[in-house]
C-alpha atoms as a PDB file:
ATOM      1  CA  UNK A   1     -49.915   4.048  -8.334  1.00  0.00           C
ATOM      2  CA  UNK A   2     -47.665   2.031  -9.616  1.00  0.00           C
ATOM      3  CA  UNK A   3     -46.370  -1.321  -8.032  1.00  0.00           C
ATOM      4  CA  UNK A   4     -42.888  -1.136  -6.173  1.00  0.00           C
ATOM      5  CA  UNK A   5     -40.848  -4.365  -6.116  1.00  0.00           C
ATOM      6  CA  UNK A   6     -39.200  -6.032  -3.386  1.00  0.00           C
ATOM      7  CA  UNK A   7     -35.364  -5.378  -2.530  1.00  0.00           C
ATOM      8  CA  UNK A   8     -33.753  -8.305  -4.022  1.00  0.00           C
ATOM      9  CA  UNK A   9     -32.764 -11.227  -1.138  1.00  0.00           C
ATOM     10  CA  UNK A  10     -28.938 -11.057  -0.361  1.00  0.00           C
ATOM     11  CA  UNK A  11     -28.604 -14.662  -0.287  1.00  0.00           C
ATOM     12  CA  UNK A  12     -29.401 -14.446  -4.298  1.00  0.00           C
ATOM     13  CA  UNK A  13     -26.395 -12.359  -4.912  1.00  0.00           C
ATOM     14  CA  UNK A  14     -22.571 -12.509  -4.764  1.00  0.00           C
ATOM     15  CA  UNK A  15     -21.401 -10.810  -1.191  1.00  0.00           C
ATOM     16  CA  UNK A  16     -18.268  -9.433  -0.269  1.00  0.00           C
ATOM     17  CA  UNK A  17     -17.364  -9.039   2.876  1.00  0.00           C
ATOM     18  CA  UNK A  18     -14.411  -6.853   3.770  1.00  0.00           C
ATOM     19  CA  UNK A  19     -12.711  -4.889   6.164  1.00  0.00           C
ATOM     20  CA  UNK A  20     -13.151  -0.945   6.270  1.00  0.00           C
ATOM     21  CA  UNK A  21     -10.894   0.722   9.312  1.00  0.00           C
ATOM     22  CA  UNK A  22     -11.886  -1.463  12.253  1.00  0.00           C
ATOM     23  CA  UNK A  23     -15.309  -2.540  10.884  1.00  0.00           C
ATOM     24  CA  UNK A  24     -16.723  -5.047   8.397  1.00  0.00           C
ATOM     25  CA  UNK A  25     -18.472  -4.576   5.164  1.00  0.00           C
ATOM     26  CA  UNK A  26     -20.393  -5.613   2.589  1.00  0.00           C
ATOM     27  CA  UNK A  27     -20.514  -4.724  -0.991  1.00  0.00           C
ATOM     28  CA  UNK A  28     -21.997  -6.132  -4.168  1.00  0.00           C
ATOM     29  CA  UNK A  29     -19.284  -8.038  -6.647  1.00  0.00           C
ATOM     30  CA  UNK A  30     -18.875  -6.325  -9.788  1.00  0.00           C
ATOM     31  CA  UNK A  31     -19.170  -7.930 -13.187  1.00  0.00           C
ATOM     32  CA  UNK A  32     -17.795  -5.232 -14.939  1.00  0.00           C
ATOM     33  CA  UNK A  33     -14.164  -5.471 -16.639  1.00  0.00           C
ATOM     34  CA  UNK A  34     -12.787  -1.893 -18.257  1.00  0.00           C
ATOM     35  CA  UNK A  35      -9.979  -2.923 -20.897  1.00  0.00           C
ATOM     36  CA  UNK A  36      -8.096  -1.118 -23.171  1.00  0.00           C
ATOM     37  CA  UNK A  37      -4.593  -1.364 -25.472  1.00  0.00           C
ATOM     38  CA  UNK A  38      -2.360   1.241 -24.975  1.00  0.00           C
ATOM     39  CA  UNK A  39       0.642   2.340 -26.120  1.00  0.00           C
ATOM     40  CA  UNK A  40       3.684   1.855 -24.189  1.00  0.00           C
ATOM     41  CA  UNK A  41       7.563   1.041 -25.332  1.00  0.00           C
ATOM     42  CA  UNK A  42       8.881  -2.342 -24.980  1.00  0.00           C
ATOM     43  CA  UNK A  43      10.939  -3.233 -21.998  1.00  0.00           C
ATOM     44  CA  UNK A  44      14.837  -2.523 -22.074  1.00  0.00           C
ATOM     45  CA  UNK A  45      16.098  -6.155 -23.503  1.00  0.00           C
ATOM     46  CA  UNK A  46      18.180  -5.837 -20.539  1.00  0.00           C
ATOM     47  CA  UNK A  47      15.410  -5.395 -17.976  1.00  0.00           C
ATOM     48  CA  UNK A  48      13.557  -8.210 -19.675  1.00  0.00           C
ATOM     49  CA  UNK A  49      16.675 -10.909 -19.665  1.00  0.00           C
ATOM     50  CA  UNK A  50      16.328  -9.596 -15.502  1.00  0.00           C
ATOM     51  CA  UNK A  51      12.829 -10.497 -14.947  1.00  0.00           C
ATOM     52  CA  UNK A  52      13.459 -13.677 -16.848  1.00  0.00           C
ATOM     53  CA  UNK A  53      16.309 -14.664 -14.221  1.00  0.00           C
ATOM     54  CA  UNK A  54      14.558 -13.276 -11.323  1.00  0.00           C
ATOM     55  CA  UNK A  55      11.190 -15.942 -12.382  1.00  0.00           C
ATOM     56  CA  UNK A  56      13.522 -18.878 -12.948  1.00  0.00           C
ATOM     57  CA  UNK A  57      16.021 -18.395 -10.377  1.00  0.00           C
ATOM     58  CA  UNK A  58      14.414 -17.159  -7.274  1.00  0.00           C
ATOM     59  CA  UNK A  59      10.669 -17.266  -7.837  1.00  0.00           C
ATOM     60  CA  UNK A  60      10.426 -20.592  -9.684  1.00  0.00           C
ATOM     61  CA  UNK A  61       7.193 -19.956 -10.583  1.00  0.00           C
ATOM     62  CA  UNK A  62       5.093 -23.436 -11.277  1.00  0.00           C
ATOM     63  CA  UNK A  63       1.748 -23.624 -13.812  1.00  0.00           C
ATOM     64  CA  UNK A  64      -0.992 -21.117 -12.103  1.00  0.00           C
ATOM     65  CA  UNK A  65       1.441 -18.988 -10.037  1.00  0.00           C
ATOM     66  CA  UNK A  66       1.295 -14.919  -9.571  1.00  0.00           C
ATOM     67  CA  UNK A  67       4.468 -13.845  -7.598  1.00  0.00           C
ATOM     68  CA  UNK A  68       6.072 -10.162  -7.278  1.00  0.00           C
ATOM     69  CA  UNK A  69       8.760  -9.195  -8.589  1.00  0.00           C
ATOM     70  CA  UNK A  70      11.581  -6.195  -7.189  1.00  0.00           C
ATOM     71  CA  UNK A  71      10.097  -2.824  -8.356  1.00  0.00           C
ATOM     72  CA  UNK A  72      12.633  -0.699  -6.609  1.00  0.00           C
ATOM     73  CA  UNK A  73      15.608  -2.709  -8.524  1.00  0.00           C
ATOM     74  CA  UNK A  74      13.792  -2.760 -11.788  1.00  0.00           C
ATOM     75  CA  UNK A  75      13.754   1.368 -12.035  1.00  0.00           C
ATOM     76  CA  UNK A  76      17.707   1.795 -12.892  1.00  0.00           C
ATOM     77  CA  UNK A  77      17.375  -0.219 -15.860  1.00  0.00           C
ATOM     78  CA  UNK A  78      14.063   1.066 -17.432  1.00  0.00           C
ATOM     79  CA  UNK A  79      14.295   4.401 -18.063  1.00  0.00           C
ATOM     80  CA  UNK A  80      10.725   4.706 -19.728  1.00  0.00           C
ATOM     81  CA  UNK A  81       9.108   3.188 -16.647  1.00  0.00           C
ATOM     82  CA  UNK A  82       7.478   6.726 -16.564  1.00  0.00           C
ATOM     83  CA  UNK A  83       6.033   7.045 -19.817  1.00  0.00           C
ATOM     84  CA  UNK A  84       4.214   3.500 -18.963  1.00  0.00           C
ATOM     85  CA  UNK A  85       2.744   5.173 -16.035  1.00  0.00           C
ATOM     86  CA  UNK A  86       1.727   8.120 -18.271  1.00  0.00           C
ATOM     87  CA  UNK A  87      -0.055   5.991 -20.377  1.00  0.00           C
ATOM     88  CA  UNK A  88      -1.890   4.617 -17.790  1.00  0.00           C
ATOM     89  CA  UNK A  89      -2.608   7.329 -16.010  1.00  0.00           C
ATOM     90  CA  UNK A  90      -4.196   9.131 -18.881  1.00  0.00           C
ATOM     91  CA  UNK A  91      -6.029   6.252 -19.847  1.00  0.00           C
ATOM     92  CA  UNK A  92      -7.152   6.537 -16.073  1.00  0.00           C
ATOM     93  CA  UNK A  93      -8.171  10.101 -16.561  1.00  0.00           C
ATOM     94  CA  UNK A  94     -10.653   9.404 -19.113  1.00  0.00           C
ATOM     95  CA  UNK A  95     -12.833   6.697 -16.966  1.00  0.00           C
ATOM     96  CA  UNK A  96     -12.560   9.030 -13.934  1.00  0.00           C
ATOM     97  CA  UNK A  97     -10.166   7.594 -11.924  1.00  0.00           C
ATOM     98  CA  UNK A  98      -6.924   9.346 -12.288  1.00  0.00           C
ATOM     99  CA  UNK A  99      -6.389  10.568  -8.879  1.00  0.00           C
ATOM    100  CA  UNK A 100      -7.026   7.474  -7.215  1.00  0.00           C
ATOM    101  CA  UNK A 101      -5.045   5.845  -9.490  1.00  0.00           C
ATOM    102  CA  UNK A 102      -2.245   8.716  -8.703  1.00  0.00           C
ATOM    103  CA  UNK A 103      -2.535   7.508  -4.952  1.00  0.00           C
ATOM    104  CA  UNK A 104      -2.650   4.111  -5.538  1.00  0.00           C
ATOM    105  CA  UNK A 105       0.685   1.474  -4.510  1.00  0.00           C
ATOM    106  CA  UNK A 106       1.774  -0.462  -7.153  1.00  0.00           C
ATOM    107  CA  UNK A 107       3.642  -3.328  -7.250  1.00  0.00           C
ATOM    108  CA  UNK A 108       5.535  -5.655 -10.501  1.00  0.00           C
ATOM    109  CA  UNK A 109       4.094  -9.156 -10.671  1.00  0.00           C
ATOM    110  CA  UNK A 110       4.970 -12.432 -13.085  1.00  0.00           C
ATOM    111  CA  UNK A 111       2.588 -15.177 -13.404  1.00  0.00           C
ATOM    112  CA  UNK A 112       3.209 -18.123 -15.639  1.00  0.00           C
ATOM    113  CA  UNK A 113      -0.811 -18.423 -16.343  1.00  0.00           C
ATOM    114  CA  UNK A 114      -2.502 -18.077 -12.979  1.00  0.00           C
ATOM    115  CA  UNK A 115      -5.336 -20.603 -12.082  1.00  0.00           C
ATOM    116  CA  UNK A 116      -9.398 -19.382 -11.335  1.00  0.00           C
ATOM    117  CA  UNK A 117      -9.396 -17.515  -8.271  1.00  0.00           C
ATOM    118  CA  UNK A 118     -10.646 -14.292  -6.504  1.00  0.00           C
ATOM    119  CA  UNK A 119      -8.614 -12.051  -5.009  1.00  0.00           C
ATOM    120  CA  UNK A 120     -11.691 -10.922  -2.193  1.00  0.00           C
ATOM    121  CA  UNK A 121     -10.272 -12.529   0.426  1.00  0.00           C
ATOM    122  CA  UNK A 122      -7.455 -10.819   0.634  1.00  0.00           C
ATOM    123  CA  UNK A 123      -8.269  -7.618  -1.323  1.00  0.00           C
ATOM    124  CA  UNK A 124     -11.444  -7.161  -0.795  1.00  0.00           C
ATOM    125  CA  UNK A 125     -11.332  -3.667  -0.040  1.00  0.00           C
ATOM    126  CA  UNK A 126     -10.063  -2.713  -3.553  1.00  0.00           C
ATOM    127  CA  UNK A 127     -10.252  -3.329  -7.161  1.00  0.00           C
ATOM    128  CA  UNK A 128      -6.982  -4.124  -9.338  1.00  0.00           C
ATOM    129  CA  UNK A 129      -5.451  -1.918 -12.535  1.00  0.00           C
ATOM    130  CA  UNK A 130      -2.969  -3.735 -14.447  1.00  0.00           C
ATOM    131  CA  UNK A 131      -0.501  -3.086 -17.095  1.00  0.00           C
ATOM    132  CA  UNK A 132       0.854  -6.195 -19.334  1.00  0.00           C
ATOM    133  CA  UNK A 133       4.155  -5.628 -20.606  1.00  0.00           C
ATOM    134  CA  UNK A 134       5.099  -8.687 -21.640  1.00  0.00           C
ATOM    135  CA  UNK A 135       4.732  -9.632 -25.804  1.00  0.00           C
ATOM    136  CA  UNK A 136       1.650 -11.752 -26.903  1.00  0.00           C
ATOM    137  CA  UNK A 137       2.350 -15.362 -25.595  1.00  0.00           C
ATOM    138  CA  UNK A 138      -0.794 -16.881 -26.903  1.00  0.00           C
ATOM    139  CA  UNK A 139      -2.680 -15.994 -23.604  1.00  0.00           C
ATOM    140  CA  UNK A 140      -6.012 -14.672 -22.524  1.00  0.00           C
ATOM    141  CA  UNK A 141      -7.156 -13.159 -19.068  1.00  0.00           C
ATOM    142  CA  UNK A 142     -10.637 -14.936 -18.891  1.00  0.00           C
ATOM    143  CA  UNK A 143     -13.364 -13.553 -16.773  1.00  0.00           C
ATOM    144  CA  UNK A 144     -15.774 -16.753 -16.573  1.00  0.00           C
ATOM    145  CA  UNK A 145     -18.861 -14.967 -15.040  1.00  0.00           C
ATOM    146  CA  UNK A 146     -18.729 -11.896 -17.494  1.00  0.00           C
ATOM    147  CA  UNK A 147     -17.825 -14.695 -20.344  1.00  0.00           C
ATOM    148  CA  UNK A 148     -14.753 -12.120 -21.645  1.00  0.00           C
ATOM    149  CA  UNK A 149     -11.464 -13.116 -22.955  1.00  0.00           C
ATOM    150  CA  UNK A 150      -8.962 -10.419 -23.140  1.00  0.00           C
ATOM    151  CA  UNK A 151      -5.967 -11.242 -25.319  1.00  0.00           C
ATOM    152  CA  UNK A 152      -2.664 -10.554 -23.509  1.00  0.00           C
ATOM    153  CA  UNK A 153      -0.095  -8.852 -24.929  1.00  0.00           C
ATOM    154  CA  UNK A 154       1.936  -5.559 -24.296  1.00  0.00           C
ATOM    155  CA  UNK A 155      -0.185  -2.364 -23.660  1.00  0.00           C
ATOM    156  CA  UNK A 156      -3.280  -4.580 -22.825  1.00  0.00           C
ATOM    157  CA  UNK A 157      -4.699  -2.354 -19.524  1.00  0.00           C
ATOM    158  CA  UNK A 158      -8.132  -4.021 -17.493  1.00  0.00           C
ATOM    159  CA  UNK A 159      -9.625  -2.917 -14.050  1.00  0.00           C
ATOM    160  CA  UNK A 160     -11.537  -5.242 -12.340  1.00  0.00           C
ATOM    161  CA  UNK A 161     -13.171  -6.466  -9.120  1.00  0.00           C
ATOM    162  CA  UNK A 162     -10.777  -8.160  -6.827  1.00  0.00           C
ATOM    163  CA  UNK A 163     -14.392 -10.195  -5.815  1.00  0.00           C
ATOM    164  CA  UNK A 164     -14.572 -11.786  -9.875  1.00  0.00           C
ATOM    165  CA  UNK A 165     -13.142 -14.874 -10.742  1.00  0.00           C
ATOM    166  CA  UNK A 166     -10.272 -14.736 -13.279  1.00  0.00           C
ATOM    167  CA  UNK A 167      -7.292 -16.866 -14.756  1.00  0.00           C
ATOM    168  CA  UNK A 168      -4.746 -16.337 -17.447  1.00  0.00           C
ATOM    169  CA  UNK A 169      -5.508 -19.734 -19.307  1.00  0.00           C
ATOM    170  CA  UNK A 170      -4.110 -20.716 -22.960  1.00  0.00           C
ATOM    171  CA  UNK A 171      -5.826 -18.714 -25.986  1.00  0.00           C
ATOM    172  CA  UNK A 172      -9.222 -20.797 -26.938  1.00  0.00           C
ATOM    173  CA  UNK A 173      -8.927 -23.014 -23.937  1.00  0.00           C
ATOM    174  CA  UNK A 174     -11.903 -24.685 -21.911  1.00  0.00           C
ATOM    175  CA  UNK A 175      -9.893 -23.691 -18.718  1.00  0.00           C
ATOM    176  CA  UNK A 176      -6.376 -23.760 -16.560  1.00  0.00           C
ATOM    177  CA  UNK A 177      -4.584 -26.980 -17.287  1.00  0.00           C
ATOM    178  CA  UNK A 178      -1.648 -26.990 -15.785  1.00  0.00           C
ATOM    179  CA  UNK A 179      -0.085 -28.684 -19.018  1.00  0.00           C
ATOM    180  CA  UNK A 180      -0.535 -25.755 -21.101  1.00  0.00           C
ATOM    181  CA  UNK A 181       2.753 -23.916 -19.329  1.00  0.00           C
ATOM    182  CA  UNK A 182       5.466 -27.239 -19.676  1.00  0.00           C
ATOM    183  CA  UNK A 183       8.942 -26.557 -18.851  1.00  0.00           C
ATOM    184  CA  UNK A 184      11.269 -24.574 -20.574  1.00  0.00           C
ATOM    185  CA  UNK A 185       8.097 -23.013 -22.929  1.00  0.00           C
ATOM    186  CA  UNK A 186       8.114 -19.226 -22.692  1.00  0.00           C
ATOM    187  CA  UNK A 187       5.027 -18.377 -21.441  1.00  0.00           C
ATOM    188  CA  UNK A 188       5.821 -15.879 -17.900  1.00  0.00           C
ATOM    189  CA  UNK A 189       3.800 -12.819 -17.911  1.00  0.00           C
ATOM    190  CA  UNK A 190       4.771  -9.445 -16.654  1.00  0.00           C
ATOM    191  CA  UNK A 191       2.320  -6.553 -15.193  1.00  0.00           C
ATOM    192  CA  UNK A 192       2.324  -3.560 -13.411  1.00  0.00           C
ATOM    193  CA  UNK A 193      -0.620  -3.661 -10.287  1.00  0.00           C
ATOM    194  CA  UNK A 194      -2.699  -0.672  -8.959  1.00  0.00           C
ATOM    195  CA  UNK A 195      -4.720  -1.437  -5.734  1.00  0.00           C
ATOM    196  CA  UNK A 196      -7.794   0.998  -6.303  1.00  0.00           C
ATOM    197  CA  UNK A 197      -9.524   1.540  -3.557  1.00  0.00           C
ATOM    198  CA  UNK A 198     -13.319   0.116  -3.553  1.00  0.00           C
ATOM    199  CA  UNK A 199     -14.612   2.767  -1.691  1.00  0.00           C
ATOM    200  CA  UNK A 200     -13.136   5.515  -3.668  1.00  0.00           C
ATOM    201  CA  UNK A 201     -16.497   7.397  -5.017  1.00  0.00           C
ATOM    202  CA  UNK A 202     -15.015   7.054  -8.676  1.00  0.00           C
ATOM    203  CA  UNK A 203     -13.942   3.547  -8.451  1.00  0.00           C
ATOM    204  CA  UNK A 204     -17.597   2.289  -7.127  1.00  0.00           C
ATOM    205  CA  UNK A 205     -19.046   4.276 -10.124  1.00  0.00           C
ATOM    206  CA  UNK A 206     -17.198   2.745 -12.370  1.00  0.00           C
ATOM    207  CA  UNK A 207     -17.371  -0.745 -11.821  1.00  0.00           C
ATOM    208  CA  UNK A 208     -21.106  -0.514  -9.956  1.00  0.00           C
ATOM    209  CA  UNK A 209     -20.873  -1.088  -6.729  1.00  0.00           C
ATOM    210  CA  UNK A 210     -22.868  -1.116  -4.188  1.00  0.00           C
ATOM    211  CA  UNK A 211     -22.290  -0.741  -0.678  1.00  0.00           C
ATOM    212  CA  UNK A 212     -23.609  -2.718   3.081  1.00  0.00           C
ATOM    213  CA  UNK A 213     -25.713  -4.515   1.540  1.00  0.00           C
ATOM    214  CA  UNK A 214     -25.767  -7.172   4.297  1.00  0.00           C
ATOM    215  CA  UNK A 215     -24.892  -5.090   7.433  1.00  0.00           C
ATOM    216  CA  UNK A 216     -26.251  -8.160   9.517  1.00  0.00           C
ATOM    217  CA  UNK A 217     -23.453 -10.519   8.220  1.00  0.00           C
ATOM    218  CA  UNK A 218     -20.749  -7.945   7.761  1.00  0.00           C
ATOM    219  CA  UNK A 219     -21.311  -7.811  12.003  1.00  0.00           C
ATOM    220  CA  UNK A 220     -20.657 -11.098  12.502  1.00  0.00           C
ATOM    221  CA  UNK A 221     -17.115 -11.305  10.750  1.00  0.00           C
ATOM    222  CA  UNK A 222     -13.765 -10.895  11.407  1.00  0.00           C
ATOM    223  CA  UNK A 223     -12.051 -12.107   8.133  1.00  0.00           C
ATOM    224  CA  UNK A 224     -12.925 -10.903   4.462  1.00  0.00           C
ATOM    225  CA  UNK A 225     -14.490 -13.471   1.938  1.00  0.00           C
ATOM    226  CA  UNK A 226     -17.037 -13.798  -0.595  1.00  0.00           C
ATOM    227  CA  UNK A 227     -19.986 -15.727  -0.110  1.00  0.00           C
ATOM    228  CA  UNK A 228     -22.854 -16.887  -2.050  1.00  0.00           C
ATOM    229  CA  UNK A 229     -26.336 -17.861  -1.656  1.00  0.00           C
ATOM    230  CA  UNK A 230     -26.057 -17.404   1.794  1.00  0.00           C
ATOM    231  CA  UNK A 231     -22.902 -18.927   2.180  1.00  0.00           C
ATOM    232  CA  UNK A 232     -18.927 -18.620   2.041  1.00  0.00           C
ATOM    233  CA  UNK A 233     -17.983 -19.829  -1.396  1.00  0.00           C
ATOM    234  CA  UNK A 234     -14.918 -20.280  -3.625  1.00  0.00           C
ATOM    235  CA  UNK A 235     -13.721 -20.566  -7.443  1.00  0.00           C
ATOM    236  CA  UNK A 236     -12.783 -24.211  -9.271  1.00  0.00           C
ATOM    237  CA  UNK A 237      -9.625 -23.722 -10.250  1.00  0.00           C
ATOM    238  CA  UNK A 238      -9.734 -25.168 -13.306  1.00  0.00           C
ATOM    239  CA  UNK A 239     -13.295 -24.277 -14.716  1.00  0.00           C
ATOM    240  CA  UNK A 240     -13.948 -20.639 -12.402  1.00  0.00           C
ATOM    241  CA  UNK A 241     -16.575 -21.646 -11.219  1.00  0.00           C
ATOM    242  CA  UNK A 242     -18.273 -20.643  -8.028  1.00  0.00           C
ATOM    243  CA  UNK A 243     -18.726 -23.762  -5.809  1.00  0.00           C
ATOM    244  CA  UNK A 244     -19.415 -24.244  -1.981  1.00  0.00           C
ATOM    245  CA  UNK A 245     -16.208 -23.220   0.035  1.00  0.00           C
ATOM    246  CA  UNK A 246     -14.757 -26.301   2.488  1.00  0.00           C
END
C-alpha cells in the first residue's frame, strides 16, 4: 500500500478570505496569469484626446494610481467599442470562459503605472480580465510571485487573481518608483475591466483554485483579506513583496 501524505498546513499557503452571499470563505491564491495579444483597432483620436483630458483634468492621477474612467460617455465616440469586446470575448471562448465573461460588469480604468498591490481585499470574490488599449509606453504589468512581465501595449489581454500581487512598473525595472512617471511624460494607461466571478466553475478551473480551505478562519471574519502564514498580510509597494500587514 502505498504511503498517503499529509494535507498541506494552511498556515504554509496564501489564504483568501472573502465574502460569498452572507458567509465567509476561503480559497487558495492563484499563481496563474492567462495573457494574450489580440487584435483590436486603435481608439478614435478623438476618444483618446477625451481620456487624456478626463486623467489630467478631473482624475489627476499621481505615480501608482488606477482610477475609472466614464464608460457610458465614452460609447458615442467609439464606434468599434464592440469589435474590442468581440475580440475579447472570443479570446474568452477558447479558455472556457465566455459566458461568464458575457455576464460579467465592466468598467474603463487609467492608471499612470500602479504600485504592488492586491486587489483581495476588496475583490476577493473574483478574478480580473483586462483589455489595454493604450499604445506601448515602455511599460510592463509585473507579477512578482509568478516572476512574469507582460509588455503593455494595445491588444495585450491577461486574467488574473485579484489575490496576486501586481504593478505596472517601467520596462526592465527593479520595481515602482514613483520617478519613473514625472510630470508632463506620457505614460497613462487605458483598459477595459471584467470582474469574473471566482466561483464560476470555469473561472476556478482555469486559474486553479481551490475552495474553503480554512473553514475555521473564514468563520471568524467579517471583512475579506489575504493572509499568510497564519496571518493577515500585505504587498511592499515598491518591491511586491508579501510582508506582515500593520
Amino acid at each position: 500500500m502505498s504511503a498517503v501524505s499529509p494535507p498541506p498546513r494552511v498556515q504554509d499557503h496564501l489564504v483568501a478570505y472573502y465574502r460569498s452571499g452572507d458567509a465567509m470563505r476561503s480559497r487558495s491564491v492563484s499563481d496563474v496569469v492567462l495573457s494574450a495579444t489580440v487584435d483590436v483597432p486603435a481608439p478614435p483620436a478623438r476618444l483618446v484626446a477625451d481620456w487624456e483630458r478626463e486623467i489630467s483634468l478631473h482624475l489627476e492621477l499621481e505615480p501608482g494610481d488606477v482610477e475609472a474612467l466614464p464608460l457610458v460617455r465614452a460609447f458615442a465616440r467609439w464606434p468599434d467599442y464592440r469589435r474590442c469586446v468581440q475580440a475579447v470575448a472570443d479570446w474568452a471562448q477558447t479558455l472556457g470562459l465566455h459566458e461568464v465573461l458575457a455576464s460579467s460588469e465592466v468598467a474603463l480604468m487609467a492608471c499612470r503605472g500602479a504600485r504592488y498591490h492586491h486587489d483581495g481585499a476588496r475583490y476577493g470574490g473574483a478574478a480580473f480580465c483586462n483589455l489595454f488599449l493604450s499604445e506601448d509606453k515602455g511599460l510592463d504589468l509585473h507579477f512578482p510571485a509568478a516572476d512574469l512581465r507582460i509588455p503593455l501595449r494595445r491588444g495585450t489581454m491577461v486574467v488574473f487573481d485579484t489575490g496576486q500581487p501586481h504593478a505596472v512598473i517601467k520596462r526592465h525595472g527593479a520595481g515602482f518608483d514613483a520617478a519613473d512617471f514625472p510630470p508632463g511624460l506620457d505614460c497613462s494607461l487605458v483598459f477595459l475591466s471584467w470582474e469574473l466571478p471566482i466561483e464560476d466553475a470555469a473561472v476556478g478551473h482555469a486559474l486553479g483554485i481551490s475552495f474553503d480551505i480554512d473553514p475555521p478562519t473564514a468563520l471568524l471574519l467579517d471583512e475579506e483579506q489575504v493572509w499568510l502564514n497564519g496571518a493577515p498580510a500585505s504587498v511592499c509597494p515598491v518591491s511586491g513583496r508579501w510582508c506582515q500587514a500593520d
